[in-house]
Structures are given as C-alpha cells and as structure tokens.
C-alpha atoms as a PDB file:
ATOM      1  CA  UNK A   1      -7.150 -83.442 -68.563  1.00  0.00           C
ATOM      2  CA  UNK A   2      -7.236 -85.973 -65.963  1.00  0.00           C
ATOM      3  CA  UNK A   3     -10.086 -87.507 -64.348  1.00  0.00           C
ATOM      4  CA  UNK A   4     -10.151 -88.171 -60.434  1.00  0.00           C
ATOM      5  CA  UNK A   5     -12.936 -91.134 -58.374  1.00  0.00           C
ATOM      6  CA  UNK A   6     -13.559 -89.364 -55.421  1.00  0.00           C
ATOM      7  CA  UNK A   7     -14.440 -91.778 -52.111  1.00  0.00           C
ATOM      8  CA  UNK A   8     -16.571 -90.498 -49.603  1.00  0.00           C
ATOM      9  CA  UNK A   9     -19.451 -91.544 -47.394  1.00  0.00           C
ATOM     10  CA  UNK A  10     -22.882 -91.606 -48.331  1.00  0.00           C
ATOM     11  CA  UNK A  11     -24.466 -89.254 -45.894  1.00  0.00           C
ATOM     12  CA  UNK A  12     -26.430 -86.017 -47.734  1.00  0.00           C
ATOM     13  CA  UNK A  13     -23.648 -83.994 -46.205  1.00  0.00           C
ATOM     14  CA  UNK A  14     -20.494 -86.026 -47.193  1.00  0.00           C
ATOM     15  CA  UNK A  15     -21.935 -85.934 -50.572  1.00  0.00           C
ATOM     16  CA  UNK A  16     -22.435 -82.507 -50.419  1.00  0.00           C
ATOM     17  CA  UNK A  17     -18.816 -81.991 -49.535  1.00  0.00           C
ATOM     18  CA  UNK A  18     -17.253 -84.307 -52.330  1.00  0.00           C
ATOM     19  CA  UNK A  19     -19.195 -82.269 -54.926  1.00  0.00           C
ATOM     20  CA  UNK A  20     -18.175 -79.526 -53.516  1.00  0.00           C
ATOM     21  CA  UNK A  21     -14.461 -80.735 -53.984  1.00  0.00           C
ATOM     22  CA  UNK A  22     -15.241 -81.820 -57.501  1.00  0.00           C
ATOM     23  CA  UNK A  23     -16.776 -77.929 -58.687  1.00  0.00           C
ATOM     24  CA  UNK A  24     -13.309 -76.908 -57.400  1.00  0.00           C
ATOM     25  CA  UNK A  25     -11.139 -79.629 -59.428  1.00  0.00           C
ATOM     26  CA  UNK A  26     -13.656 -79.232 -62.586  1.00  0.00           C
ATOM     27  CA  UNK A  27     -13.316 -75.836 -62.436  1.00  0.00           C
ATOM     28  CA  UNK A  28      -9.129 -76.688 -62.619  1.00  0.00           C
ATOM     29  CA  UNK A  29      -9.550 -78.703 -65.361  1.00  0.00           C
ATOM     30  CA  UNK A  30      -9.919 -81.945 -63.809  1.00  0.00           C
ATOM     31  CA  UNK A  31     -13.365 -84.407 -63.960  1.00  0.00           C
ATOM     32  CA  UNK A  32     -14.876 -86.232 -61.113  1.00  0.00           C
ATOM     33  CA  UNK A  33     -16.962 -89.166 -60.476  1.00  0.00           C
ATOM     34  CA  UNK A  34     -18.360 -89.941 -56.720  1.00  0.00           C
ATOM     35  CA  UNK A  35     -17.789 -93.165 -55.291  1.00  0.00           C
ATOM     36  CA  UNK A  36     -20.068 -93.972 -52.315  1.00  0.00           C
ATOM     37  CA  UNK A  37     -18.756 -95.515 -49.539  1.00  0.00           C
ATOM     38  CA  UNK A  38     -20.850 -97.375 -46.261  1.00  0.00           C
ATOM     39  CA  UNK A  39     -18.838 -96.134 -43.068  1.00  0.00           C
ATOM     40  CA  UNK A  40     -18.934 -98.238 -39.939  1.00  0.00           C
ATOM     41  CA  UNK A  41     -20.105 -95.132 -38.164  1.00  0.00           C
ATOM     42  CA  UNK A  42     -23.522 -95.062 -40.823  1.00  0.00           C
ATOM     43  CA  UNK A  43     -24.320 -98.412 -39.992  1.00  0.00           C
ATOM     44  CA  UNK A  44     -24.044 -98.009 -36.483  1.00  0.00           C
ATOM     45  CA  UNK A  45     -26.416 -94.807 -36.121  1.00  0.00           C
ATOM     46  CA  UNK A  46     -27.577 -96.072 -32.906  1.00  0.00           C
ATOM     47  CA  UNK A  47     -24.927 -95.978 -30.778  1.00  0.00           C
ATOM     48  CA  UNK A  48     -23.714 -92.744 -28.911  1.00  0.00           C
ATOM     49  CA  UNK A  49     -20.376 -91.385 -30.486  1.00  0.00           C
ATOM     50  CA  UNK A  50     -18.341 -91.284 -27.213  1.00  0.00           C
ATOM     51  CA  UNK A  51     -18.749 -95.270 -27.531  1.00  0.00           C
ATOM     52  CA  UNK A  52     -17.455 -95.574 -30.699  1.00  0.00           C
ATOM     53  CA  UNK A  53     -15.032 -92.338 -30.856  1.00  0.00           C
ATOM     54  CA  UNK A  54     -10.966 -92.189 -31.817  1.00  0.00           C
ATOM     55  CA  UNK A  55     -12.069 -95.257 -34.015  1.00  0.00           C
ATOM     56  CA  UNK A  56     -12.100 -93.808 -37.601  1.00  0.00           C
ATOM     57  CA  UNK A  57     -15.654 -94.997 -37.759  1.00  0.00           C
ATOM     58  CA  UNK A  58     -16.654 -92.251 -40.568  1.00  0.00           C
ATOM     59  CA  UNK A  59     -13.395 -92.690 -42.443  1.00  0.00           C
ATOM     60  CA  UNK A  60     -11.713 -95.640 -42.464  1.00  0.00           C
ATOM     61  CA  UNK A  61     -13.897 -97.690 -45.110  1.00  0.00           C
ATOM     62  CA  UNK A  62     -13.345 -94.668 -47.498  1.00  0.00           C
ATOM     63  CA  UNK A  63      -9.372 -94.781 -46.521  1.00  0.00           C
ATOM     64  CA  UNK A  64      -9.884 -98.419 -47.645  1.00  0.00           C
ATOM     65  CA  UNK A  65     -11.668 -97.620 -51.120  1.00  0.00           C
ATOM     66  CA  UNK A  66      -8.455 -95.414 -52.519  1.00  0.00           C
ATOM     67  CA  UNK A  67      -5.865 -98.118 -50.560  1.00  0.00           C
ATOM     68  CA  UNK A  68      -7.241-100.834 -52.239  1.00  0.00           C
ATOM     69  CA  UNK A  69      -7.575 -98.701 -55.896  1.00  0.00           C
ATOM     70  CA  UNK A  70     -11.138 -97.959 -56.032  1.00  0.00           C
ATOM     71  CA  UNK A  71     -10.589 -94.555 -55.956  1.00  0.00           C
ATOM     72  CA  UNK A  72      -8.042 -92.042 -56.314  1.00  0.00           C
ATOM     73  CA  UNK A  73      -9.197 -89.628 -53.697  1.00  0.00           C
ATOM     74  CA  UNK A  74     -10.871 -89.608 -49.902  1.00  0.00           C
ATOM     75  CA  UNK A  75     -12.847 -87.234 -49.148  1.00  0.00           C
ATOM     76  CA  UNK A  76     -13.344 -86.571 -45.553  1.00  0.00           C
ATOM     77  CA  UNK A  77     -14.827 -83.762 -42.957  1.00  0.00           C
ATOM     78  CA  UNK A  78     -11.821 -83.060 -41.512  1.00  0.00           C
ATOM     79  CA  UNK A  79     -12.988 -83.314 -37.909  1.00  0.00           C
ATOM     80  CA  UNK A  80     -13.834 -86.972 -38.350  1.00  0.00           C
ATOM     81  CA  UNK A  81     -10.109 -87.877 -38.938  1.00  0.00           C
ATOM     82  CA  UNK A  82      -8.164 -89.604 -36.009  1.00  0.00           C
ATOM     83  CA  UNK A  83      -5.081 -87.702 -35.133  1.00  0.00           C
ATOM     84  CA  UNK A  84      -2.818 -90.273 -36.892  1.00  0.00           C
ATOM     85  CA  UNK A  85      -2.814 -90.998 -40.874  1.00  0.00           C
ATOM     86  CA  UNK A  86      -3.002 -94.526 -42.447  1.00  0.00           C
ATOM     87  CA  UNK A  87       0.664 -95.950 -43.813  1.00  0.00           C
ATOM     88  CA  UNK A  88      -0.411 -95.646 -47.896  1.00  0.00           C
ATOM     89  CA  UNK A  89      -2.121 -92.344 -47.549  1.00  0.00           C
ATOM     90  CA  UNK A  90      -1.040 -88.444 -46.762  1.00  0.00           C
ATOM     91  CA  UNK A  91      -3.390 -85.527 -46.476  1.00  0.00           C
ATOM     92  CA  UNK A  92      -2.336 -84.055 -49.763  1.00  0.00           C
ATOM     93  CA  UNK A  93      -5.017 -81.291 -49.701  1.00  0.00           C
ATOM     94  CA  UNK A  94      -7.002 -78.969 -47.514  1.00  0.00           C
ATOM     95  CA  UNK A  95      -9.199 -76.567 -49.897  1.00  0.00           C
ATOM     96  CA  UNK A  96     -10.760 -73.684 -48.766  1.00  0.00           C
ATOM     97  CA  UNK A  97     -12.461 -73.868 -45.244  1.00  0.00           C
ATOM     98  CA  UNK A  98     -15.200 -72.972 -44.117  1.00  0.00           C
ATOM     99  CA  UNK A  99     -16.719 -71.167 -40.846  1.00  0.00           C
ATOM    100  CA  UNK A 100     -15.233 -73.617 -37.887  1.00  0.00           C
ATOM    101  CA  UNK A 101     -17.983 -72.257 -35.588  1.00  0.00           C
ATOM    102  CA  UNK A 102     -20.904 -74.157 -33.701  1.00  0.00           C
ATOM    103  CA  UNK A 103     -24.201 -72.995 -33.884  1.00  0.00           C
ATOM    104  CA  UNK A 104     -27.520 -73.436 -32.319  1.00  0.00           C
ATOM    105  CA  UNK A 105     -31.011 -74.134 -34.022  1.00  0.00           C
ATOM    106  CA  UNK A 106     -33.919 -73.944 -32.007  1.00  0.00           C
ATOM    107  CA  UNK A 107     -33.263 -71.126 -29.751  1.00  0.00           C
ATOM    108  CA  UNK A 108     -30.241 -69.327 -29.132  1.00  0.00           C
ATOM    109  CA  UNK A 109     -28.444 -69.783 -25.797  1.00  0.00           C
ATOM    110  CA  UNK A 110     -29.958 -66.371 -24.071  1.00  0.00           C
ATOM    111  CA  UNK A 111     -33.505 -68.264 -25.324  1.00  0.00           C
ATOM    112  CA  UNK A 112     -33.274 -71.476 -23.834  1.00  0.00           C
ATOM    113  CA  UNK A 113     -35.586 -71.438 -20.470  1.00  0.00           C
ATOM    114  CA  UNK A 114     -34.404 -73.159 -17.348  1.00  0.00           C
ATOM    115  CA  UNK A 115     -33.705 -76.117 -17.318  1.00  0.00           C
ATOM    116  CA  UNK A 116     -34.162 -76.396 -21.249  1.00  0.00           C
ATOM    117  CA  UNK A 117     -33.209 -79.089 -23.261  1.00  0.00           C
ATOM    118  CA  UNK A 118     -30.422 -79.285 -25.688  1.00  0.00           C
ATOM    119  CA  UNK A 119     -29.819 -82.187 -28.008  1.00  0.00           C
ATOM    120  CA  UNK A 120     -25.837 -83.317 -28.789  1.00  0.00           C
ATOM    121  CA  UNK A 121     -23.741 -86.206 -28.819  1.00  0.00           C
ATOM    122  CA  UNK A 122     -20.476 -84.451 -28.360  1.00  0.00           C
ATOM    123  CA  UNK A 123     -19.071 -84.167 -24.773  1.00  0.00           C
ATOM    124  CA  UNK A 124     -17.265 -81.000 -25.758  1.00  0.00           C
ATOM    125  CA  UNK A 125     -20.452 -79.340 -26.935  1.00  0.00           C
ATOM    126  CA  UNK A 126     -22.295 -80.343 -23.511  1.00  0.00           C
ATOM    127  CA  UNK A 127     -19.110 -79.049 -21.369  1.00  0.00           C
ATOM    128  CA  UNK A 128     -18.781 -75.567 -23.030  1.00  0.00           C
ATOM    129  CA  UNK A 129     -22.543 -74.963 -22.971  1.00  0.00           C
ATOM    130  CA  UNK A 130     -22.508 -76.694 -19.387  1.00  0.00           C
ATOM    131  CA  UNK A 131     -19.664 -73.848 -18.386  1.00  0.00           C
ATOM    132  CA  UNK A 132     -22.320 -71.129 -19.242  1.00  0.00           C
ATOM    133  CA  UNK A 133     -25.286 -72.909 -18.303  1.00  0.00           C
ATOM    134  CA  UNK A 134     -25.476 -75.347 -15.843  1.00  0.00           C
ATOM    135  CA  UNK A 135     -28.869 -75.460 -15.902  1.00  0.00           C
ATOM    136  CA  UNK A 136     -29.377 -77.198 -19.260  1.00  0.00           C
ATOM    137  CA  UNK A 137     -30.055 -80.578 -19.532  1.00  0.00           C
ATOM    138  CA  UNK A 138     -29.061 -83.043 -22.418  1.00  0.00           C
ATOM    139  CA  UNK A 139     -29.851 -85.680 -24.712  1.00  0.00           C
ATOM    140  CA  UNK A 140     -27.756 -87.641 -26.918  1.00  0.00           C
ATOM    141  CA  UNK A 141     -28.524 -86.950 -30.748  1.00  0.00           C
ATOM    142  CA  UNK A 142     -27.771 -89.169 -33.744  1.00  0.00           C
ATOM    143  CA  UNK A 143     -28.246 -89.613 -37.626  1.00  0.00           C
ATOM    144  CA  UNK A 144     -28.086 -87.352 -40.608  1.00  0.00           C
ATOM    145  CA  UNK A 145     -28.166 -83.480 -40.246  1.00  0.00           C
ATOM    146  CA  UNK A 146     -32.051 -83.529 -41.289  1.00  0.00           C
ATOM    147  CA  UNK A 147     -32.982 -85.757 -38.893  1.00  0.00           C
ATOM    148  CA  UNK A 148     -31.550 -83.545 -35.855  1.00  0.00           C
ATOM    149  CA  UNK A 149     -32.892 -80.622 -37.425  1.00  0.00           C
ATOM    150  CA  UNK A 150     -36.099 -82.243 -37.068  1.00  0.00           C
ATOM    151  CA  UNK A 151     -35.782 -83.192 -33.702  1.00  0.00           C
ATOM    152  CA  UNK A 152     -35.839 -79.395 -32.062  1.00  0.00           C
ATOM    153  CA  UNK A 153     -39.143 -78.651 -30.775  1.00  0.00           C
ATOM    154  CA  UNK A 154     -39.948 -82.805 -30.671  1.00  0.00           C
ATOM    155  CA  UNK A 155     -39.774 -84.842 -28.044  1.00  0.00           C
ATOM    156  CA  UNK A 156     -39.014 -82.156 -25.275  1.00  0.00           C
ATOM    157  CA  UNK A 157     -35.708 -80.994 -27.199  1.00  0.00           C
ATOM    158  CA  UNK A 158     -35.664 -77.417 -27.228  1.00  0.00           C
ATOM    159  CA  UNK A 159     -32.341 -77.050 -29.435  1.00  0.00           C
ATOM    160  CA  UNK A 160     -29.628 -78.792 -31.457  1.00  0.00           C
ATOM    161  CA  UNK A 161     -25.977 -77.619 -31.913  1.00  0.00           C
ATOM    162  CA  UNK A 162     -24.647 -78.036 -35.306  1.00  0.00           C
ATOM    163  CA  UNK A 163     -21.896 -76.976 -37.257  1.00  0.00           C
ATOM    164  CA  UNK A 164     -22.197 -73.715 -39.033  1.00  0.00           C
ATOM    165  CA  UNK A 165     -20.327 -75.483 -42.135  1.00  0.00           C
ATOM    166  CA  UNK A 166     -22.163 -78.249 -42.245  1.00  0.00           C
ATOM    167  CA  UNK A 167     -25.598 -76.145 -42.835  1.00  0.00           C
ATOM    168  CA  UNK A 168     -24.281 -73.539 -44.877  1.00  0.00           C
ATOM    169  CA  UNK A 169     -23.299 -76.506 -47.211  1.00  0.00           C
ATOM    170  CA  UNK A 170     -26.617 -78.139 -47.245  1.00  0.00           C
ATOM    171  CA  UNK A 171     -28.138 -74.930 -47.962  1.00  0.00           C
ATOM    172  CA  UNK A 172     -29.912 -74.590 -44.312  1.00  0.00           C
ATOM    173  CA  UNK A 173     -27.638 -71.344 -42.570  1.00  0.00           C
ATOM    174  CA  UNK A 174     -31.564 -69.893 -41.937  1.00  0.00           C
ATOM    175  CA  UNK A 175     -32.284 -72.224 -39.443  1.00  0.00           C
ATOM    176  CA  UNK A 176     -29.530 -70.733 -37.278  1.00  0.00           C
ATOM    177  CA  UNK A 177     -30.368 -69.316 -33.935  1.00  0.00           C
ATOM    178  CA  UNK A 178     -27.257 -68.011 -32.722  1.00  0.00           C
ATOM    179  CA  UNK A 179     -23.673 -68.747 -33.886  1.00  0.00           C
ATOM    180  CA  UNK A 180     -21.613 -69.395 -30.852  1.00  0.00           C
ATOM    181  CA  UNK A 181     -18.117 -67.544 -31.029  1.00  0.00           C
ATOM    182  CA  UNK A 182     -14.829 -69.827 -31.193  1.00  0.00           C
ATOM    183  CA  UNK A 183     -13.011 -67.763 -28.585  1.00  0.00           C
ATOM    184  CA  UNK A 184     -14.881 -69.381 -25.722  1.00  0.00           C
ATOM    185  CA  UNK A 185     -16.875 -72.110 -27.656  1.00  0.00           C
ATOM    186  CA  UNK A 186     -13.917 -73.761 -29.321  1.00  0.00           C
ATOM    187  CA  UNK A 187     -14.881 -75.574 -32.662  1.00  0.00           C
ATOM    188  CA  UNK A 188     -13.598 -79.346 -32.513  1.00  0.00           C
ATOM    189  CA  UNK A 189     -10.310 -79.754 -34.190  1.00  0.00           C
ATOM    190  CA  UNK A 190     -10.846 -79.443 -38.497  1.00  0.00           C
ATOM    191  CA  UNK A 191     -14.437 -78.654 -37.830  1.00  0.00           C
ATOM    192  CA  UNK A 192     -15.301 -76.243 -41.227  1.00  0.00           C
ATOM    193  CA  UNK A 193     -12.227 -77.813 -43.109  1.00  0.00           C
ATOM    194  CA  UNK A 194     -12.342 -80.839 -45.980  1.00  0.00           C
ATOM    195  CA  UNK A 195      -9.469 -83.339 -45.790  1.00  0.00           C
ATOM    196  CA  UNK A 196      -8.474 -85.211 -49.446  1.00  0.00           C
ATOM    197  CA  UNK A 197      -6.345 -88.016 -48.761  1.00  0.00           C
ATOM    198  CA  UNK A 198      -4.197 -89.787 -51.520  1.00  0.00           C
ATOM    199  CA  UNK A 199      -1.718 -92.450 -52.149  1.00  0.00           C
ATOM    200  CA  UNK A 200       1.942 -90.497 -51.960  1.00  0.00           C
ATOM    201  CA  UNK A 201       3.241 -92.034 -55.137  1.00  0.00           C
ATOM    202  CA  UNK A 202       0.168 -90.899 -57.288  1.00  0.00           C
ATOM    203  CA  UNK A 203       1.697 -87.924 -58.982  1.00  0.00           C
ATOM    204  CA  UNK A 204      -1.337 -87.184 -61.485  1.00  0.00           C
ATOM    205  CA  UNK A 205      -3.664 -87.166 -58.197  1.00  0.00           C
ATOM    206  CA  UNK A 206      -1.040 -85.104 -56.683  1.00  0.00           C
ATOM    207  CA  UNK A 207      -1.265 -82.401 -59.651  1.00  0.00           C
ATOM    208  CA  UNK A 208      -5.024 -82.310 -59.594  1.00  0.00           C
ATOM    209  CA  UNK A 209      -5.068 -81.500 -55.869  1.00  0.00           C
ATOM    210  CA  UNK A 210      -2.207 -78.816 -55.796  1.00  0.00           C
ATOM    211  CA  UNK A 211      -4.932 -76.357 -57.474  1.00  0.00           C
ATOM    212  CA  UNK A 212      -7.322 -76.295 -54.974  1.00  0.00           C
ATOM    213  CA  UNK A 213      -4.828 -76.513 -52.049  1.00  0.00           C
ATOM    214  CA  UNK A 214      -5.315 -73.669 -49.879  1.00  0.00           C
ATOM    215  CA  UNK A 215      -1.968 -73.370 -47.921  1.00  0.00           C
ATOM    216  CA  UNK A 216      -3.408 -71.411 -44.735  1.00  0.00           C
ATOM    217  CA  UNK A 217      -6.506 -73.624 -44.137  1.00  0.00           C
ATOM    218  CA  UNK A 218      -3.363 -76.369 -43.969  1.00  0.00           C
ATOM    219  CA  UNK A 219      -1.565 -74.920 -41.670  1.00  0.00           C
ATOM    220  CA  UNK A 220      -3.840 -74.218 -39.353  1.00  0.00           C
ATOM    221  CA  UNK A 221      -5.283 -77.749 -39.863  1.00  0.00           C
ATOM    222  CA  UNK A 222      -1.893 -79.401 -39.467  1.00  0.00           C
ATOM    223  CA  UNK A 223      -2.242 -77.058 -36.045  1.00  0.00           C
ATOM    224  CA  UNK A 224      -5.023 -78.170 -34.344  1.00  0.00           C
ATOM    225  CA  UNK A 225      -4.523 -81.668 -35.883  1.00  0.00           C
ATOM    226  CA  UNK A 226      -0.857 -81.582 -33.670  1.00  0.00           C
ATOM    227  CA  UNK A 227      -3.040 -80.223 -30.625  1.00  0.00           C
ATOM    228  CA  UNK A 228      -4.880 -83.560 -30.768  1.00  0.00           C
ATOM    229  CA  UNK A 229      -2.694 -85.962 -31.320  1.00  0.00           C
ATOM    230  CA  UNK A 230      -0.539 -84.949 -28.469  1.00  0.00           C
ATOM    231  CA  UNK A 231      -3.593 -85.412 -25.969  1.00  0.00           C
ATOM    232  CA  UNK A 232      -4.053 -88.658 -27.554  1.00  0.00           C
ATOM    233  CA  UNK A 233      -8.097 -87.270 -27.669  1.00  0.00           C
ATOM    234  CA  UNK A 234     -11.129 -88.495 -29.645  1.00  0.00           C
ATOM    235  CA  UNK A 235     -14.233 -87.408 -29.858  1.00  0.00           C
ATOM    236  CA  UNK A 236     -14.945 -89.113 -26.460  1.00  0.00           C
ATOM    237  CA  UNK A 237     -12.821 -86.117 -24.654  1.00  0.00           C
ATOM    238  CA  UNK A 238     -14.091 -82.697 -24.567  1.00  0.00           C
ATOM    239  CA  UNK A 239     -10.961 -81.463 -25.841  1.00  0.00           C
ATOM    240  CA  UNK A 240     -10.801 -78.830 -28.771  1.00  0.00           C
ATOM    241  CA  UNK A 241      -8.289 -76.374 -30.796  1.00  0.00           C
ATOM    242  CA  UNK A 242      -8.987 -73.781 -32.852  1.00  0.00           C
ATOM    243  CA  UNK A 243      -5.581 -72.263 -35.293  1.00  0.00           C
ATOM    244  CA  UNK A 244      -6.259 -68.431 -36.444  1.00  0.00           C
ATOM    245  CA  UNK A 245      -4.255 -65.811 -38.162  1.00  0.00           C
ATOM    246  CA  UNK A 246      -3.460 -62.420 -36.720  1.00  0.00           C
ATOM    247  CA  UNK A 247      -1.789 -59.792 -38.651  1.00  0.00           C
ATOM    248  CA  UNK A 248       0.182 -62.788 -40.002  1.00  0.00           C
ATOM    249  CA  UNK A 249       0.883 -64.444 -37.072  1.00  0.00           C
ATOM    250  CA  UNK A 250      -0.301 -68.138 -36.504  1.00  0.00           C
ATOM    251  CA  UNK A 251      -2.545 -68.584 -33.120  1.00  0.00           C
ATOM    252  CA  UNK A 252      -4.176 -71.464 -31.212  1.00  0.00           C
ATOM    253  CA  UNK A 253      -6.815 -71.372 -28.744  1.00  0.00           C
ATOM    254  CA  UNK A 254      -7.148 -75.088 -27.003  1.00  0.00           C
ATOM    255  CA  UNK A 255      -9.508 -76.635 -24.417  1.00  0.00           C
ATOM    256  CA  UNK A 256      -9.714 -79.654 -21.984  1.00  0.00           C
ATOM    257  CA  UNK A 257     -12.803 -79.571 -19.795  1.00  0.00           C
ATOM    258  CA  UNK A 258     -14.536 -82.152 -17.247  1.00  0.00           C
ATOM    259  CA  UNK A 259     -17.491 -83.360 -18.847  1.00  0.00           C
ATOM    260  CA  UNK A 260     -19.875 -81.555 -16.180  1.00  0.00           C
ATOM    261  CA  UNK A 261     -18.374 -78.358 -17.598  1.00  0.00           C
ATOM    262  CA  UNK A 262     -17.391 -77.175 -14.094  1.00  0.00           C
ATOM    263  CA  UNK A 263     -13.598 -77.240 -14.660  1.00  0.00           C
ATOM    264  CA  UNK A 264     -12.665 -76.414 -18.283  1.00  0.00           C
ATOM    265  CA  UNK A 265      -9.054 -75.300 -18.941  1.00  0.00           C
ATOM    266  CA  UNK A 266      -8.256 -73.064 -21.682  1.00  0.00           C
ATOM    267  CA  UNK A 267      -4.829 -72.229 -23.331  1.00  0.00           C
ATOM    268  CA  UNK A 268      -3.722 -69.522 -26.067  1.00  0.00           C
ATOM    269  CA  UNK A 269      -0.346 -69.038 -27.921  1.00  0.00           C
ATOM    270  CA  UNK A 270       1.134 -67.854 -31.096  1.00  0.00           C
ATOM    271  CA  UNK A 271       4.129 -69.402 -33.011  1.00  0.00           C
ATOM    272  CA  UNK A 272       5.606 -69.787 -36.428  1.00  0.00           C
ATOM    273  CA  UNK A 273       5.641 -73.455 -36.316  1.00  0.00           C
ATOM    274  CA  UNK A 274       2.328 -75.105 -36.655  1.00  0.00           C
ATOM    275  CA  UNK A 275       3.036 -78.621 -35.856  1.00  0.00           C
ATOM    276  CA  UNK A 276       5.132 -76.911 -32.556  1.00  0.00           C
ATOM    277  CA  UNK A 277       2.701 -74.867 -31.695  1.00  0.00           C
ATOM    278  CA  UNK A 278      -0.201 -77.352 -31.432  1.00  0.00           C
ATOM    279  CA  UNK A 279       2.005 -80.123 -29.491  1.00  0.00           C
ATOM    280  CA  UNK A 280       2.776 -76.907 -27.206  1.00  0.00           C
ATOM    281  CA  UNK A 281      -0.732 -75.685 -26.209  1.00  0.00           C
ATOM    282  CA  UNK A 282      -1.440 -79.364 -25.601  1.00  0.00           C
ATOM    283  CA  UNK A 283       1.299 -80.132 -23.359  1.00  0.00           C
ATOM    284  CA  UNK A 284       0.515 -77.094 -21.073  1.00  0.00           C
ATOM    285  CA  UNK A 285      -3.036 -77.874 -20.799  1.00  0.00           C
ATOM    286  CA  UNK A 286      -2.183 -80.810 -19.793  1.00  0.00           C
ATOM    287  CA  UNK A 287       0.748 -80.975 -17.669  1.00  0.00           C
ATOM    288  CA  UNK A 288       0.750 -77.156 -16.392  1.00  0.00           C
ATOM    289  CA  UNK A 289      -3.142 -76.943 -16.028  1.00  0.00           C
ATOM    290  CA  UNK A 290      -4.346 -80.019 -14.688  1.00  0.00           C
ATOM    291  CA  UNK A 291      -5.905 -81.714 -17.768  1.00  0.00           C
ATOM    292  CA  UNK A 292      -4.165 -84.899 -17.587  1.00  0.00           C
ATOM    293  CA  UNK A 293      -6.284 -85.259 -14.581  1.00  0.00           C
ATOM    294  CA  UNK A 294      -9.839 -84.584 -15.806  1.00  0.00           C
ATOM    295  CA  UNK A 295     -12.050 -87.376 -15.349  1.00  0.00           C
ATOM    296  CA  UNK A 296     -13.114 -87.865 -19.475  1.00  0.00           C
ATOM    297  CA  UNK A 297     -16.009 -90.071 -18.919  1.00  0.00           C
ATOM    298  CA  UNK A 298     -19.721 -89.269 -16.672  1.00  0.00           C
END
C-alpha cells in the first residue's frame, strides 16, 4: 500500500477537490494526507483576475510544494492551469470530470430584468452573456465560492455565474437558477476537470494515479488545453474550448469574442487527434475569423 501527500490550495473548494481525489486513491488502495498550500492568487483576493491572469497565480505555489518534495501530488482545478507545464512536473492524471457547464444563481437569464446586474470576474462570462443580453450590466466578483453566493441579492447584484462543478462539489447544485448550455456558452478550457501533477520519475506516484485515470476526460482535456495554448490566452481573453464525444468521435467547440460581446467568433470540428484538433480550431478562429484582431482588453 502506498501512501500519497496531496498539495493543493486552501480554499473550501480546492479542499473539497483534493478529498475528493483522495476517496478515489483510498478506495484503490492508496492513503492520503492533505497538504495546504497559500496561492499567490488567495492572498491577493482583491485584485480583479484579468490583472493577474496567465500567471499561475492559483497553482504555482502548489507546483512548488511537490518540486521541492513536500508532496508527492498537485492537485489543481484544471481551468486554473496555464497552457504550458512546469520542467519537473507532467499532468499524470485527469480523474473523472465533472459537468463543464456555467450556471447562474440568483435568477436565470430569462429572469434577469433590464438592465439587471450580474456579478463575474471572467471576461468570457461577461462576453457570452453580453452576446444575449446587452442590456446587463456587470460587476467584478472575488473570493471564495460562499462569499459570491452571498453576494446575489446584496449590493444591487441580481446574479452570480458559477461553475456547475464547483457547487455540485460543495454540496450547493440547489442554488442553481439555470444551467447555461456549453454549445453557445462555452465552459472555460478544463472547467469540471481535476488536474494531478507529479514528478515524471516518481514511479510509485505514477502507479497510484494510473487507477483513477480516466482516459476520455484526458483527452478531451489535452484538447481544449492545445486550443489555449495556441492562442497564447489567459483568463484575461474571453477565449474558451469545450472537447465532447459523439458516437465516438472527438469534437471541439471554441470561442474568441470582444469583450463587449458584440463580435464573438465561434468554431466547431471533429478529429482523431486531440492535441491537432485543438491547435486547429484555434488557428482558424484566429487567422480565418478575425480573432487575432479582437481588442482583449475594455
């Protein structure tokens, strides 16, 4: 039996998702302790994410922890993850994911008045509910998930847009309003997935992980993860991909949008190759459809 330190950040969510990840390797025969890391991004809870975006705010400090041998294992939200993976570490598992979608608590879209409120920090967010509504107006939202929860209904906010996973693993899916559907609101690239990161040469780490590896959630990860890193996008962009199966076939559905939501550009292909296929989508939003010149900033 081998026993596995598992790094991750000390939000209620993150730990939420590490013992999550531990269930699934105790369950495999494997035991788990939770080491709590202090992200960059926690202590800066003030500032808007588009400021500090691309930067690996939320991850690198827990990169650092299994680097420097204070744990064996990262545990990350896959859509906090910059495009491009520390020398020392590979993403050596992707469990089970869960729903990618966005949701909205408060009111649902067809409830929000005119001229309503809606509360998010992520430009992508604004510009896809922007495309349907340009009415809506909106306010930057940070801190934990509780704390945004809170904040519908207070101080003028009318409604906050979450991620479906991230409530159903704190227990909260009730407070959904309305889950908004990937094909037109695309979920930010990983969104719903877990990333474990590991050292490449640590073969009893390696063992532990194969047995919650789930291979499809990896491919279409590795997918949307190509889709990003080709744009050379952050969190700061309104850019997003979101990898499906059809009937066996591997799909990707990718967006680029202005941050006013009045132009957003939309791309969907299939393909066997997942690392092809996202560099592909990418490439013709950009280059066939304009995106390379969408302003990215207000």
């Amino acid at each position: 039996m081998s026993h596995l330190r598992l790094a991750t950040r000390r939000s209620p969510l993150a730990l939420a998702q590490a013992t999550e990840v531990a269930s699934r390797l105790e369950l495999s025969g494997t035991t788990c302790e939770i080491v709590e890391v202090v992200t960059t991004g926690d202590r800066q809870n003030d500032v808007p994410l588009t400021t500090i975006a691309g930067q690996g705010v939320f991850t690198a400090e827990v990169q650092h922890a299994v680097l420097e041998g204070r744990a064996d294992v990262a545990v990350h939200s896959a859509k906090d993850l910059p495009s491009v993976t520390p020398e020392g570490l590979i993403i050596a598992c992707v469990p089970e994911r869960r729903d990618p979608a966005d949701v909205l608590v408060g009111r649902s879209l067809a409830g929000l008045g005119p001229g309503a409120t809606v509360a998010t920090g992520s430009p992508r967010r604004r510009s896809l509910l922007a495309e349907r509504r340009p009415d809506l107006n909106f306010v930057e939202l940070r801190g934990n998930m509780a704390a945004r929860l809170a904040a519908v209904n207070e101080s003028g906010i009318d409604a906050v847009v979450a991620a479906a996973a991230a409530l159903d693993r704190l227990g909260w899916s009730e407070q959904i309003a309305e889950r908004l559907d990937p094909e037109w609101f695309v979920p930010q690239v990983g969104q719903g997935a877990i990333a474990l990161e590991t050292r490449p040469d640590d073969a009893v780490t390696l063992r532990a992980l194969a047995a919650i590896h789930d291979a499809d959630a990896a491919i279409r990860l590795t997918c949307e993860r190509a889709f990003l890193a080709e744009l050379g996008a952050g969190c700061a962009i309104p850019a997003a991909a979101h990898a499906t199966w059809h009937n066996g076939t591997l799909s990707l559905s990718g967006m680029m949008a202005a941050p006013s939501g009045i132009r957003v550009l939309r791309f969907r292909e299939s393909g066997s190759d997942a690392q092809a296929l996202g560099v592909l989508v990418a490439r013709y939003i950009r280059d066939e459809l304009g995106g390379g010149d969408l302003p990215t900033s207000r």
